[in-house]
N, C-alpha and C. Protein backbone atom coordinates (compact mmCIF):
# COMPACT_ATOMS: atom_id res chain seq x y z
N UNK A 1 24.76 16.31 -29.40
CA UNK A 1 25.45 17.02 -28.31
C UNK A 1 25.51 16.14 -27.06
N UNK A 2 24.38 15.33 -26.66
CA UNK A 2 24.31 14.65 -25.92
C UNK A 2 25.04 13.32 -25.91
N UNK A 3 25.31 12.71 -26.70
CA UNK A 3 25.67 11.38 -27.16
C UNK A 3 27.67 12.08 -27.28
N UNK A 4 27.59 13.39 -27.38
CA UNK A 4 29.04 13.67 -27.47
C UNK A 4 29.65 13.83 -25.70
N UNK A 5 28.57 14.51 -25.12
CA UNK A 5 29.05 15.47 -23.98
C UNK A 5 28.50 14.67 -22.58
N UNK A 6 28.21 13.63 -22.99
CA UNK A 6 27.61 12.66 -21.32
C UNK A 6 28.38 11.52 -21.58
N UNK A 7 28.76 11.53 -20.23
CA UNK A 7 29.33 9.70 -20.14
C UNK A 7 28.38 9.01 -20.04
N UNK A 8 28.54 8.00 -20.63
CA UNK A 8 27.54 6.45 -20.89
C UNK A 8 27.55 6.12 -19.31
N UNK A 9 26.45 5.60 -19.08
CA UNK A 9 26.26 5.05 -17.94
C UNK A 9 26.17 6.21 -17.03
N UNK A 10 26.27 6.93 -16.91
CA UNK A 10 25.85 8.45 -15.92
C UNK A 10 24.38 8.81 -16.39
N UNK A 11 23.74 9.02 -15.54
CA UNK A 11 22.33 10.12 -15.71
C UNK A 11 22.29 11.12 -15.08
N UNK A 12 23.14 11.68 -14.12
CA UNK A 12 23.32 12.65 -13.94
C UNK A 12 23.80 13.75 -15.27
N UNK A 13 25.02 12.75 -15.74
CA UNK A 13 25.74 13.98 -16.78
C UNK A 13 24.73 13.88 -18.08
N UNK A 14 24.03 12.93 -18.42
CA UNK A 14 22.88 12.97 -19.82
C UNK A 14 21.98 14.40 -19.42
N UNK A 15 21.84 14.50 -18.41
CA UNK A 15 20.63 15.67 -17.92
C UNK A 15 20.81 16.87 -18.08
N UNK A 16 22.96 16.89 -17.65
CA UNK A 16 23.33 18.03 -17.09
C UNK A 16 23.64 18.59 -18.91
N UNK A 17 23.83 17.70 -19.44
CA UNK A 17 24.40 17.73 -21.15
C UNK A 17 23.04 18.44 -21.65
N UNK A 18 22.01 17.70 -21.26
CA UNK A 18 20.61 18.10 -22.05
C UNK A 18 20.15 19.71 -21.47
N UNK A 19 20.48 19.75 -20.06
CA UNK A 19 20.11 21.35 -19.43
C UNK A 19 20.59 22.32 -20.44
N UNK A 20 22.11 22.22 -20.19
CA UNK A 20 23.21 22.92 -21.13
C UNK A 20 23.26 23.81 -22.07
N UNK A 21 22.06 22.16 -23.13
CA UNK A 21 21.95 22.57 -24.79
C UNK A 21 20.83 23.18 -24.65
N UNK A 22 19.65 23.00 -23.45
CA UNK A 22 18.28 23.71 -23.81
C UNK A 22 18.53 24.97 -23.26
N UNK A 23 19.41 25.75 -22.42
CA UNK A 23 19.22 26.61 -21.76
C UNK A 23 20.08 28.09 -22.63
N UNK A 24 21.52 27.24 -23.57
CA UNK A 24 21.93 28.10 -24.09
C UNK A 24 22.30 27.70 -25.95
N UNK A 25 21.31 26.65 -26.33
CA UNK A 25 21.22 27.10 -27.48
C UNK A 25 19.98 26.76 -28.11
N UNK A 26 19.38 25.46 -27.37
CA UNK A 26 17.48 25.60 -28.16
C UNK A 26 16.92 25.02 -27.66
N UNK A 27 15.99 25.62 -27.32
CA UNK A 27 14.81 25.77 -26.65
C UNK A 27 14.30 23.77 -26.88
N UNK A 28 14.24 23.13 -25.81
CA UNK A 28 13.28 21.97 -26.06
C UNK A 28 12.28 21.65 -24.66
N UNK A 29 11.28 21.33 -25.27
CA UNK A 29 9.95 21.24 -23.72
C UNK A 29 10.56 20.20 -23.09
N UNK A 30 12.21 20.04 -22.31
CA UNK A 30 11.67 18.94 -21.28
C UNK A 30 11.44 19.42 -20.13
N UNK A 31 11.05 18.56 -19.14
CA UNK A 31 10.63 19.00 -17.63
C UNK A 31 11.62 20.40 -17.29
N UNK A 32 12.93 20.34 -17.22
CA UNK A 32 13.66 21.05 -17.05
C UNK A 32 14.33 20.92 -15.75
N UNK A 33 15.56 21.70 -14.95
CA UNK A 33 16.16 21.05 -13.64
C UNK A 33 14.95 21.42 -12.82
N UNK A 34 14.57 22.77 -13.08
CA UNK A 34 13.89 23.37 -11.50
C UNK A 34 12.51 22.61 -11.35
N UNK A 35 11.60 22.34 -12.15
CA UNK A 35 10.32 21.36 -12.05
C UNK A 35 11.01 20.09 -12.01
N UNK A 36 11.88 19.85 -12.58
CA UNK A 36 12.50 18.16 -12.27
C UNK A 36 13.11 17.95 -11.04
N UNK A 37 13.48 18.98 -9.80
CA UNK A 37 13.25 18.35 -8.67
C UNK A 37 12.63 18.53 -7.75
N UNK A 38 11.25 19.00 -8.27
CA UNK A 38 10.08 18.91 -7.41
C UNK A 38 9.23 17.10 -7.69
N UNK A 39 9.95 16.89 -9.06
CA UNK A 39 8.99 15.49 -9.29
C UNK A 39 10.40 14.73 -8.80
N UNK A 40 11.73 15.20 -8.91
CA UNK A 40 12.51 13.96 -7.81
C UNK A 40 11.71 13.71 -6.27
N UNK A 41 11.69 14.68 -6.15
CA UNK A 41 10.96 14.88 -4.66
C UNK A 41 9.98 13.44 -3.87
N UNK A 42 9.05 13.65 -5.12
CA UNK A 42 7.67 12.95 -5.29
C UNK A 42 8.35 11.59 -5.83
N UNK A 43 8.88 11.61 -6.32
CA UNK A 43 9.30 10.36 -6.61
C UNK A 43 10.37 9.37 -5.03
N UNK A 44 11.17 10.66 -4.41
CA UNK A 44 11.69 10.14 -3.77
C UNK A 44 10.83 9.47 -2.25
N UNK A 45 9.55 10.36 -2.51
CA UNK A 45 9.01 10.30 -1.26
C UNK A 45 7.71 9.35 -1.36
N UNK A 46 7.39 8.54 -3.11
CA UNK A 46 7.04 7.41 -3.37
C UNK A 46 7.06 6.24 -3.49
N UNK A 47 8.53 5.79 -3.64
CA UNK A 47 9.28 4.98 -4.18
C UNK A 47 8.80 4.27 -4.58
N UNK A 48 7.79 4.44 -5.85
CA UNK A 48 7.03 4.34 -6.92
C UNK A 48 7.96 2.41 -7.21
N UNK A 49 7.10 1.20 -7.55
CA UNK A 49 7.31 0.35 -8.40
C UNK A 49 7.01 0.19 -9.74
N UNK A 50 5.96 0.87 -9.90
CA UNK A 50 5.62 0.10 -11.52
C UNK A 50 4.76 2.01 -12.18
N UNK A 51 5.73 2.45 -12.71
CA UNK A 51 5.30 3.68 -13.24
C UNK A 51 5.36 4.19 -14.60
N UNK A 52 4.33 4.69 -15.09
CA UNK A 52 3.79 5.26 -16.50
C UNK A 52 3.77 6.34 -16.47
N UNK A 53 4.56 6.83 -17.75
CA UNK A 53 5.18 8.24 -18.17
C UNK A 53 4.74 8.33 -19.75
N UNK A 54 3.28 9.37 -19.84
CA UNK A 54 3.14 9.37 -20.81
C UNK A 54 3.76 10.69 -21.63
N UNK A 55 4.49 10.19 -22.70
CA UNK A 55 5.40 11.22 -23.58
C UNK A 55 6.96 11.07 -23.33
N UNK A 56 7.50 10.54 -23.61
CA UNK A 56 8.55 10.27 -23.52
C UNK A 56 9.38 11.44 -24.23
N UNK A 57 9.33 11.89 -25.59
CA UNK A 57 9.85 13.01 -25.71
C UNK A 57 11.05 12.55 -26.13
N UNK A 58 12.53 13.04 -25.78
CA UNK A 58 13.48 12.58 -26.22
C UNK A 58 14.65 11.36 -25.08
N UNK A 59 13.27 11.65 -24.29
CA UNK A 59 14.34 10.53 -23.01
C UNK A 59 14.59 11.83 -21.76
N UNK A 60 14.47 13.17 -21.74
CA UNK A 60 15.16 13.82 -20.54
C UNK A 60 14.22 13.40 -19.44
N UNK A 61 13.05 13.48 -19.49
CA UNK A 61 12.14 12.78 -17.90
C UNK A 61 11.93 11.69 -17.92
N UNK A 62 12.57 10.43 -18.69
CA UNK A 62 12.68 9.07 -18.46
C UNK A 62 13.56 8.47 -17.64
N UNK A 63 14.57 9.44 -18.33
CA UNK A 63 16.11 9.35 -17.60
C UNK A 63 16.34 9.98 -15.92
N UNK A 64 15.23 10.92 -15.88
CA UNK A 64 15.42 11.51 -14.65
C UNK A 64 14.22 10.48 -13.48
N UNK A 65 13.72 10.59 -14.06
CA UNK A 65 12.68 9.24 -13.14
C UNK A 65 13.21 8.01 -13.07
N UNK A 66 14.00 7.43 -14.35
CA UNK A 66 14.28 5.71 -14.21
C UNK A 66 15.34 6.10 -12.72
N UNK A 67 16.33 7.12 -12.70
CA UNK A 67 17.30 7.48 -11.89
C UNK A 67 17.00 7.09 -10.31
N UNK A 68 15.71 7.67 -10.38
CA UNK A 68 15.16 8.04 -9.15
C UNK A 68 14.17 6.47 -8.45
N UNK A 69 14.29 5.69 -8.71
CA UNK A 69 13.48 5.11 -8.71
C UNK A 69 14.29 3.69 -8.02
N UNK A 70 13.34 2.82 -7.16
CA UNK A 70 13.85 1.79 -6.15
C UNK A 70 14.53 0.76 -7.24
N UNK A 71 15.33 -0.46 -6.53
CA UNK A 71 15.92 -1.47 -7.14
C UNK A 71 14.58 -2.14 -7.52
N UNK A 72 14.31 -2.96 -8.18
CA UNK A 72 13.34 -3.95 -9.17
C UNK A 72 12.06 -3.18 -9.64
N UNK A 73 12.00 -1.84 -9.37
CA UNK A 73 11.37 -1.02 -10.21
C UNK A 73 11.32 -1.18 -11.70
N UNK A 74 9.62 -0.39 -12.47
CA UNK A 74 9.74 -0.51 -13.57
C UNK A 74 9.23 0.55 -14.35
N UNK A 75 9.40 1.31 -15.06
CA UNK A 75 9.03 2.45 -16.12
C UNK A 75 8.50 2.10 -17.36
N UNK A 76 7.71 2.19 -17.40
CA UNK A 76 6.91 2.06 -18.95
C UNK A 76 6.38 3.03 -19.42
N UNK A 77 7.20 4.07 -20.58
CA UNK A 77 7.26 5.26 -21.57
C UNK A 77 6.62 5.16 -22.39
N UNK A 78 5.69 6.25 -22.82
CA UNK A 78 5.11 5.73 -23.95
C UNK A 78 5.17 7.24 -25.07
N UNK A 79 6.05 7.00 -26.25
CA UNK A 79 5.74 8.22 -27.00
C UNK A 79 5.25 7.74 -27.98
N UNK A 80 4.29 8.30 -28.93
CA UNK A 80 3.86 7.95 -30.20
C UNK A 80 4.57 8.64 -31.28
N UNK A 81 5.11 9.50 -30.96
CA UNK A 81 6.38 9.93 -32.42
C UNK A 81 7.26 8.67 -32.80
N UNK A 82 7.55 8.53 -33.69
CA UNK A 82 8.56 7.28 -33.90
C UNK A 82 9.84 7.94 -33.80
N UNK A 83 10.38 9.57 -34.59
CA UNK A 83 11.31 9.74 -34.48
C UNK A 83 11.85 10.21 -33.26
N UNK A 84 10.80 10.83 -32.13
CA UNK A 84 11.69 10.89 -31.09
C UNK A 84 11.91 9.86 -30.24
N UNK A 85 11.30 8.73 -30.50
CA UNK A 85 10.89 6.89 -29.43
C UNK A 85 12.78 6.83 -29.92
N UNK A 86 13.30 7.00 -30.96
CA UNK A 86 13.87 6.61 -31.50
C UNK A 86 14.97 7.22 -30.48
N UNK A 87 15.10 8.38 -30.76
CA UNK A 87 16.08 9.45 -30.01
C UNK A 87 15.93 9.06 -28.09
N UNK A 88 14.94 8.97 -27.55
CA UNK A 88 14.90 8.54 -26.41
C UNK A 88 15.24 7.16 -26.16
N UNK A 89 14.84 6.54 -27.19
CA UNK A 89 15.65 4.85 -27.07
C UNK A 89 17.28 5.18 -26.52
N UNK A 90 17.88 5.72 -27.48
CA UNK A 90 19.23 5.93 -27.70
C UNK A 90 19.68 6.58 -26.15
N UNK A 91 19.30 7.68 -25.37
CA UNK A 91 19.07 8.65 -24.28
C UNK A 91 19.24 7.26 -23.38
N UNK A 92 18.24 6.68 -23.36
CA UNK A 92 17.52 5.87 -21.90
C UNK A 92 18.69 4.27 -22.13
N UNK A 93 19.47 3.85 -23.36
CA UNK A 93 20.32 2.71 -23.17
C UNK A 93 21.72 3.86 -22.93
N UNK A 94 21.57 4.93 -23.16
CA UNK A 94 23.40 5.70 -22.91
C UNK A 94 23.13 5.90 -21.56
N UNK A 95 22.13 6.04 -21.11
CA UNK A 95 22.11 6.42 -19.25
C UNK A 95 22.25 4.77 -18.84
N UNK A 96 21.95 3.92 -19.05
CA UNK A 96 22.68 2.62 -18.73
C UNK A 96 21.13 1.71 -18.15
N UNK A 97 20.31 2.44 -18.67
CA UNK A 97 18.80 1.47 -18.15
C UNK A 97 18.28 0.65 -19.31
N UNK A 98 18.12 -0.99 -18.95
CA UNK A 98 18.16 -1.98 -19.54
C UNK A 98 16.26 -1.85 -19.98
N UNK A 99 15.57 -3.22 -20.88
CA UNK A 99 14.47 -2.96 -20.86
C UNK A 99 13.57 -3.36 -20.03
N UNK A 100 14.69 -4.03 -18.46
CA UNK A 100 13.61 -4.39 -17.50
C UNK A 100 13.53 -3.23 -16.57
N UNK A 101 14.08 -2.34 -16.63
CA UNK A 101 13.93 -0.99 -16.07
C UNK A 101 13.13 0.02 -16.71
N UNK A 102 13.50 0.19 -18.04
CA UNK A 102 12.61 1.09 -18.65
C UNK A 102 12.02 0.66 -19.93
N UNK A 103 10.57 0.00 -20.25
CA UNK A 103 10.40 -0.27 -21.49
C UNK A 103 9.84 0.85 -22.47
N UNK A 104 9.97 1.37 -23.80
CA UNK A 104 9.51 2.45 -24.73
C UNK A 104 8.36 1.66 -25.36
N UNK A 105 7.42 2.27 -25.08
CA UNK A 105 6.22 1.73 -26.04
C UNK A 105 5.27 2.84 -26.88
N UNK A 106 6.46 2.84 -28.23
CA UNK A 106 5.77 3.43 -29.32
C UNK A 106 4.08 3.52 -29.72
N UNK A 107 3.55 4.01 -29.32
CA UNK A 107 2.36 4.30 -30.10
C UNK A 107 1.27 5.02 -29.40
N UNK A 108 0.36 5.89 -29.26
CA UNK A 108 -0.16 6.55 -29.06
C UNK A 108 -1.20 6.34 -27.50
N UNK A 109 -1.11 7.18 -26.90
CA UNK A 109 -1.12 7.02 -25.20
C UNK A 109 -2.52 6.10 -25.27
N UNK A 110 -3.69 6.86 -26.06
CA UNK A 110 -5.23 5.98 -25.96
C UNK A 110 -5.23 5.01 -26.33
N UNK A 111 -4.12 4.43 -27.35
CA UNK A 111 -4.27 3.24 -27.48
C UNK A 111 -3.41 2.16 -26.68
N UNK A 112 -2.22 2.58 -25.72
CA UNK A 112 -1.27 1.88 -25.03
C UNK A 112 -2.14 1.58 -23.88
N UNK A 113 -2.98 2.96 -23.18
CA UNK A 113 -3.62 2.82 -21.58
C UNK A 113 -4.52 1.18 -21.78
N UNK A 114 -5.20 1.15 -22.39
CA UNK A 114 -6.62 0.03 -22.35
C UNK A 114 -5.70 -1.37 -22.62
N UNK A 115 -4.14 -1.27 -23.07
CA UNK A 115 -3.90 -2.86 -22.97
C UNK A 115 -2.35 -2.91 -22.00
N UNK A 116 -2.45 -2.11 -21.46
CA UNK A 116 -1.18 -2.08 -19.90
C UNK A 116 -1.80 -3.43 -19.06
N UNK A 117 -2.89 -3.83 -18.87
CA UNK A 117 -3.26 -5.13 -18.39
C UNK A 117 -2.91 -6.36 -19.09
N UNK A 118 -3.91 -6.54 -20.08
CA UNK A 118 -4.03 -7.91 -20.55
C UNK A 118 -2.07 -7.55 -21.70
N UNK A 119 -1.87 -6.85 -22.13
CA UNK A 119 -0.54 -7.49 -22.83
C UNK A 119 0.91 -6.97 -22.35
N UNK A 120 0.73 -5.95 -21.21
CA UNK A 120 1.90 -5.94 -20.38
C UNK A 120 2.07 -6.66 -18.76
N UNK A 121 1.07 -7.04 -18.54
CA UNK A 121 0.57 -7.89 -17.59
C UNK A 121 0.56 -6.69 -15.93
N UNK A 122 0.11 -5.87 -16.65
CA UNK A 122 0.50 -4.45 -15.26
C UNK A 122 -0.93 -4.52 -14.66
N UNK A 123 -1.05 -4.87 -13.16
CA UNK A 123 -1.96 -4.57 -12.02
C UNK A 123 -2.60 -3.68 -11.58
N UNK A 124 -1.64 -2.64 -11.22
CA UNK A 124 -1.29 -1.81 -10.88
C UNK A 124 -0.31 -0.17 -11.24
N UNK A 125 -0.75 0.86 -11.03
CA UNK A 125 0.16 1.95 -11.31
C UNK A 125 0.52 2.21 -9.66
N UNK A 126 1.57 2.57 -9.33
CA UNK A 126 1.88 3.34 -8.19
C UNK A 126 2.10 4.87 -8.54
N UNK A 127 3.11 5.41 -9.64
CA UNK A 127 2.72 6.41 -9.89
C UNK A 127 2.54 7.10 -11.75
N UNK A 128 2.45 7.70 -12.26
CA UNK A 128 1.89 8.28 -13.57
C UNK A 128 2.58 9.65 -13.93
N UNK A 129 3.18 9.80 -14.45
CA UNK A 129 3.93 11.15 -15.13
C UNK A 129 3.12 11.43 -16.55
N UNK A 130 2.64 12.52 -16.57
CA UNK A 130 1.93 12.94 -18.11
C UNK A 130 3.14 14.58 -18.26
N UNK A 131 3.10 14.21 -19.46
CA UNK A 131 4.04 15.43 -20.34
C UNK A 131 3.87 15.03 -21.51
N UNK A 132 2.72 14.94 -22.14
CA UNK A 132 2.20 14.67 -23.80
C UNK A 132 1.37 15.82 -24.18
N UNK A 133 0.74 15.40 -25.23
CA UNK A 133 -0.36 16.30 -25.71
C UNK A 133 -1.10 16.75 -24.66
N UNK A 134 -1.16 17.93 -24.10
CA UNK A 134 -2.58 18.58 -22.73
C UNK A 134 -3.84 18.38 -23.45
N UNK A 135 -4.12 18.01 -24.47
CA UNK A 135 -5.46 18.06 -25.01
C UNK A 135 -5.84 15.77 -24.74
N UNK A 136 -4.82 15.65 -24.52
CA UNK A 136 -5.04 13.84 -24.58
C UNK A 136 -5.10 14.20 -22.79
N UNK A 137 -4.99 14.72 -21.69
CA UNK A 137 -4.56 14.41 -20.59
C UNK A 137 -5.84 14.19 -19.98
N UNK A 138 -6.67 14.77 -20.00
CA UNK A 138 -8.37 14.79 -19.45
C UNK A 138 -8.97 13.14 -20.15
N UNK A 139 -9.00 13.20 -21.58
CA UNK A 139 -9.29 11.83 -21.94
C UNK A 139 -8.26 10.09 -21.78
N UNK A 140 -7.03 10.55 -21.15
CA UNK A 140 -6.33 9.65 -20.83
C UNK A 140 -6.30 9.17 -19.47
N UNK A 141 -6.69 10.60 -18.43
CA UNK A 141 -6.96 10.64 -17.12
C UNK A 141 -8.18 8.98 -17.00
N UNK A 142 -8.82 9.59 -17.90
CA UNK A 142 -10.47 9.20 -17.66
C UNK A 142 -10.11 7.73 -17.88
N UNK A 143 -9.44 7.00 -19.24
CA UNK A 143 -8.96 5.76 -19.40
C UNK A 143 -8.19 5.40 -18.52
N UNK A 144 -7.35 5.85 -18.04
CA UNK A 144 -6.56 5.49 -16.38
C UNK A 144 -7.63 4.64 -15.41
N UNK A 145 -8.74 5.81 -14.89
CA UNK A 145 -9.85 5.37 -14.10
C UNK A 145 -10.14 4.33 -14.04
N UNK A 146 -10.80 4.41 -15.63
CA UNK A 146 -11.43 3.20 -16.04
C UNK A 146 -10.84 1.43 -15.99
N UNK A 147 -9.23 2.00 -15.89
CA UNK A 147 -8.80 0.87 -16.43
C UNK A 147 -8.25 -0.40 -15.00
N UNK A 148 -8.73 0.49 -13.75
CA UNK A 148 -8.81 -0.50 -13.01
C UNK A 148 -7.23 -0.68 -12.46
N UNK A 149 -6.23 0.58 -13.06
CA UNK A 149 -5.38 0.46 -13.22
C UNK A 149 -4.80 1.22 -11.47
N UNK A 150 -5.44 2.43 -11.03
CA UNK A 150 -5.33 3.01 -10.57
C UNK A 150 -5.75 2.75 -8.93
N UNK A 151 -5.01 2.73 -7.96
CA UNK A 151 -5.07 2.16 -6.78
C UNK A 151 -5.33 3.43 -6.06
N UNK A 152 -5.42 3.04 -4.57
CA UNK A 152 -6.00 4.08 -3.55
C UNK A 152 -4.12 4.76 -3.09
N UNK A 153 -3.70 5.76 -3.38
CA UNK A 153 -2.18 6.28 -3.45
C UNK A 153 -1.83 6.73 -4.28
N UNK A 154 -2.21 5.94 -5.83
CA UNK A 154 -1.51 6.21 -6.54
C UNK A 154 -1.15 7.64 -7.27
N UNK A 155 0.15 8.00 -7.13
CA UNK A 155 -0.03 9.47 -7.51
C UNK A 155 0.46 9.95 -9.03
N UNK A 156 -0.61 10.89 -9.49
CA UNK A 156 -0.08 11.22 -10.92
C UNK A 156 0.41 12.65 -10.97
N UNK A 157 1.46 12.90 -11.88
CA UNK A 157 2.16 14.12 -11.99
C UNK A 157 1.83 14.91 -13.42
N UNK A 158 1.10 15.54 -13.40
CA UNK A 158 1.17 16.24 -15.31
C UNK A 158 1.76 17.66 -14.54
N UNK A 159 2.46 17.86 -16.02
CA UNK A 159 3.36 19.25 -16.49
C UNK A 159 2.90 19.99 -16.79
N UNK A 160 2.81 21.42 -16.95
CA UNK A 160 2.62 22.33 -17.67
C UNK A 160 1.22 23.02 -17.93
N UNK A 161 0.54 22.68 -16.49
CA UNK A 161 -1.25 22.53 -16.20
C UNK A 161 -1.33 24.48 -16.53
N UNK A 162 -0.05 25.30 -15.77
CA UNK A 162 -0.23 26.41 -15.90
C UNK A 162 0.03 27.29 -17.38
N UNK A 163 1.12 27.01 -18.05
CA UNK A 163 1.36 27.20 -19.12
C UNK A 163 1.95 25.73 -20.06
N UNK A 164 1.28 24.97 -21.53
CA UNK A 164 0.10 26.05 -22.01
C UNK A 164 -1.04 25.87 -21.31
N UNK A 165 -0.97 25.47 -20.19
CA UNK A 165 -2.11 25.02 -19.29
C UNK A 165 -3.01 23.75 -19.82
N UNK A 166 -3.77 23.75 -19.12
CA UNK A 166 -4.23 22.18 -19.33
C UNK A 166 -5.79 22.30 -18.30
N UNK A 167 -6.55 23.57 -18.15
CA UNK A 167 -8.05 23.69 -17.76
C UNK A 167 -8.94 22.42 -17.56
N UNK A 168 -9.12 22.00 -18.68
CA UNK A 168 -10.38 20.53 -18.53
C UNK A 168 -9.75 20.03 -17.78
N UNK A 169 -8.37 19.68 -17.71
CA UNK A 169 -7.77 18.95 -17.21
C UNK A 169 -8.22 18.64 -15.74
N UNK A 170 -8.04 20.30 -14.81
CA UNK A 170 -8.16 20.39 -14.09
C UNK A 170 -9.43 20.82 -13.52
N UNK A 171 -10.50 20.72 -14.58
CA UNK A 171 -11.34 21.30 -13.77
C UNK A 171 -11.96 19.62 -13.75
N UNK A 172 -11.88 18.95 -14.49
CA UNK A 172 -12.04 17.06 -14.47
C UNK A 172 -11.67 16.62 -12.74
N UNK A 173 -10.16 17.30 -12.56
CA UNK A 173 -9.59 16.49 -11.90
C UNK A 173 -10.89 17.37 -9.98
N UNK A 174 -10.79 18.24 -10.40
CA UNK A 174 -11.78 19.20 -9.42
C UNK A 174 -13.23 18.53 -8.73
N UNK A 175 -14.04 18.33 -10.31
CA UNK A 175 -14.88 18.22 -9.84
C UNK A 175 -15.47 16.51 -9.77
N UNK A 176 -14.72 15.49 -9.82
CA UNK A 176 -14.75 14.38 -10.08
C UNK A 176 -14.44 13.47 -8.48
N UNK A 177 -14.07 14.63 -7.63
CA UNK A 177 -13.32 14.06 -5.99
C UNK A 177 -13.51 13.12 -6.35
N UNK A 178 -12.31 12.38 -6.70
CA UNK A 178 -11.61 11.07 -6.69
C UNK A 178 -9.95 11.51 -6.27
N UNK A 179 -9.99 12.81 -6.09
CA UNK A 179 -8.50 12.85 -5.77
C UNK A 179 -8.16 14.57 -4.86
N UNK A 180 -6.98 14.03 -4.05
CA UNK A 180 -6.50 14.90 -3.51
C UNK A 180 -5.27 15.64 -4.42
N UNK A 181 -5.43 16.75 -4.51
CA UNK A 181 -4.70 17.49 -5.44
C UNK A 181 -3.87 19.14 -5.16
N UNK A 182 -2.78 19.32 -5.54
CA UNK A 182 -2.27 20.99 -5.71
C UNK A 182 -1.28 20.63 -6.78
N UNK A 183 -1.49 22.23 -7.10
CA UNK A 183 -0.62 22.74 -8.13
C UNK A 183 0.71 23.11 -7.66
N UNK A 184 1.77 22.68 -7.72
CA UNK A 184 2.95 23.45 -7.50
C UNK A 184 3.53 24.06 -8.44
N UNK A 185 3.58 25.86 -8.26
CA UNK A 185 3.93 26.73 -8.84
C UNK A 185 5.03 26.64 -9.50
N UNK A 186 5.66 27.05 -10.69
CA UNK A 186 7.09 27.04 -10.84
C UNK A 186 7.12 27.48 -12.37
N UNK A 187 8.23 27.73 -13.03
CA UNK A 187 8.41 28.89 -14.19
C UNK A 187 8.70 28.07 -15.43
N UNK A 188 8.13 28.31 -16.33
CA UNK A 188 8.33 27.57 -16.96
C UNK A 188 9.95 26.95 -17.90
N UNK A 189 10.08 25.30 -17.76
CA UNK A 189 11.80 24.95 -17.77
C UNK A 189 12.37 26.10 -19.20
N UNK A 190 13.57 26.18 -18.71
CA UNK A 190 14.38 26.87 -19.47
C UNK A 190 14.30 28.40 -19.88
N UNK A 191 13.32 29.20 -18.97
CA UNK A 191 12.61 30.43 -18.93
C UNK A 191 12.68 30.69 -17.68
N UNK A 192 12.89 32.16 -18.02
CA UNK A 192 12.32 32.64 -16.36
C UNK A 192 11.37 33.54 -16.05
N UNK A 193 10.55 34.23 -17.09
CA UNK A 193 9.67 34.79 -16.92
C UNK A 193 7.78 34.18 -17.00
N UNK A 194 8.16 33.24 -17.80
CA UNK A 194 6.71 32.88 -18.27
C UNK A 194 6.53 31.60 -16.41
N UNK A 195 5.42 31.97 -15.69
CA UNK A 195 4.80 31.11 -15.18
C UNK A 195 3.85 29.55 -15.11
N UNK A 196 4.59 28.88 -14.89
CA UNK A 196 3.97 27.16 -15.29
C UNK A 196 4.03 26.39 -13.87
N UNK A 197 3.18 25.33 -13.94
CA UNK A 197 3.39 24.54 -12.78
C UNK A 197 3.08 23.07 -13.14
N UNK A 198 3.05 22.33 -11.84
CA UNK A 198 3.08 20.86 -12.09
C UNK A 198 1.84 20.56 -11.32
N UNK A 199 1.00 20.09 -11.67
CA UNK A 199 -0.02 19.40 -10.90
C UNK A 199 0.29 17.79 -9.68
N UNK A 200 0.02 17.84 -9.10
CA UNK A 200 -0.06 16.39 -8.28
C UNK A 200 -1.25 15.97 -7.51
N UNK A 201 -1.57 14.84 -8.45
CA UNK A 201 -2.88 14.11 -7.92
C UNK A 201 -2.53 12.70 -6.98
N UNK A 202 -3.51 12.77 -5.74
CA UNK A 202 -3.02 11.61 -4.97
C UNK A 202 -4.94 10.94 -5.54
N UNK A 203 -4.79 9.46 -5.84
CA UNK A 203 -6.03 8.72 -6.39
C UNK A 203 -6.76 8.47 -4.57
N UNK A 204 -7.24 8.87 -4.53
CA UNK A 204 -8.41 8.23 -3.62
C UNK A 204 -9.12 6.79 -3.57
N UNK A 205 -9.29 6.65 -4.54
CA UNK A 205 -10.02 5.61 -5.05
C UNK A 205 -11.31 5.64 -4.76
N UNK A 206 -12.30 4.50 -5.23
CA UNK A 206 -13.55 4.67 -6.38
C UNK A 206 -14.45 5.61 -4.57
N UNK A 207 -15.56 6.13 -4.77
CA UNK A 207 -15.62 6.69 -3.62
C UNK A 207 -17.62 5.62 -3.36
């Protein structure tokens, strides 16, 4: 539907194609418009260089972040499904972003976090998008920490803390003050009754 109903090189219309199909014929978990411009927001008011988005999914919050994001910026996605890496490959070259803009790195978030240094040569995160497994987000948080990766600013965004919620998550992120944090309220995408929100963590650094 997408590959029929978006012009190549637009990311606006890939999004508006993807809203479309999730809203009136099936149901798929992406961010959705109304939580996706609370993280334009954050993005606009970051202007994030070098950012990690774990779950890539089919490309709809790759495409909406690579969008958003300064000139020589860089995105590094990481889904471990092969068949949807596959489907978001396809998403993220029809929105017109090359692989020095957005690279896909197939394979599973615990094992991508611990070599973003030594084999992608990354310093630094400025900011972090999680929309994967909620049960990997507390133990991926923690490899973040660890990894030396995480600067005094850097801000991370996970999805869906309220529904299906994501608790350890937050009670990690609580009682660990290493970070300034709120939940912003909002319904869950493509629904209007069920309640969900987005978390945003600002890193403090080591204390």
């Amino acid at each position: 539907y997408v590959l029929t109903h978006a012009t190549p090189g637009d990311p606006e219309s890939i999004l508006e194609a993807f809203d479309v199909w999730c809203s009136k014929v099936e149901y798929i978990s992406n961010i959705g418009p109304k939580k996706g411009k609370i993280l334009d927001r954050m993005l606009m008011e970051k202007s994030p260089l070098t950012v990690l988005e774990l779950g890539a999914h089919c490309g709809y919050s790759t495409v909406r972040i690579a969008r958003a994001l300064p000139l020589g910026a860089r995105l590094y996605s990481v889904e471990m499904d092969q068949r949807n890496a596959a489907i978001a490959e396809k998403i993220i070259r029809l929105a017109g972003f090359d692989d020095d803009t957005v690279e896909l790195i197939v394979n599973p978030s615990d094992e991508v976090i611990p070599k973003l240094r030594p084999d992608f040569g990354l310093e630094r995160l400025d900011f972090v998008f999680m929309d994967h497994w909620k049960k990997c987000y507390t133990p991926d948080l923690q490899l973040l920490e660890g990894s030396g990766l995480l600067g005094k600013g850097t801000m991370i965004v996970a999805d869906n803390v309220v529904f299906p919620g994501a608790p350890k998550f937050l009670r990690h992120v609580r009682k660990s003050g290493l970070y300034e944090w709120k939940v912003h309220r909002a319904t869950l995408e493509y629904s209007k009754g069920i309640r969900d929100g987005m978390a945003e963590l600002m890193y403090l650094g080591i204390k």
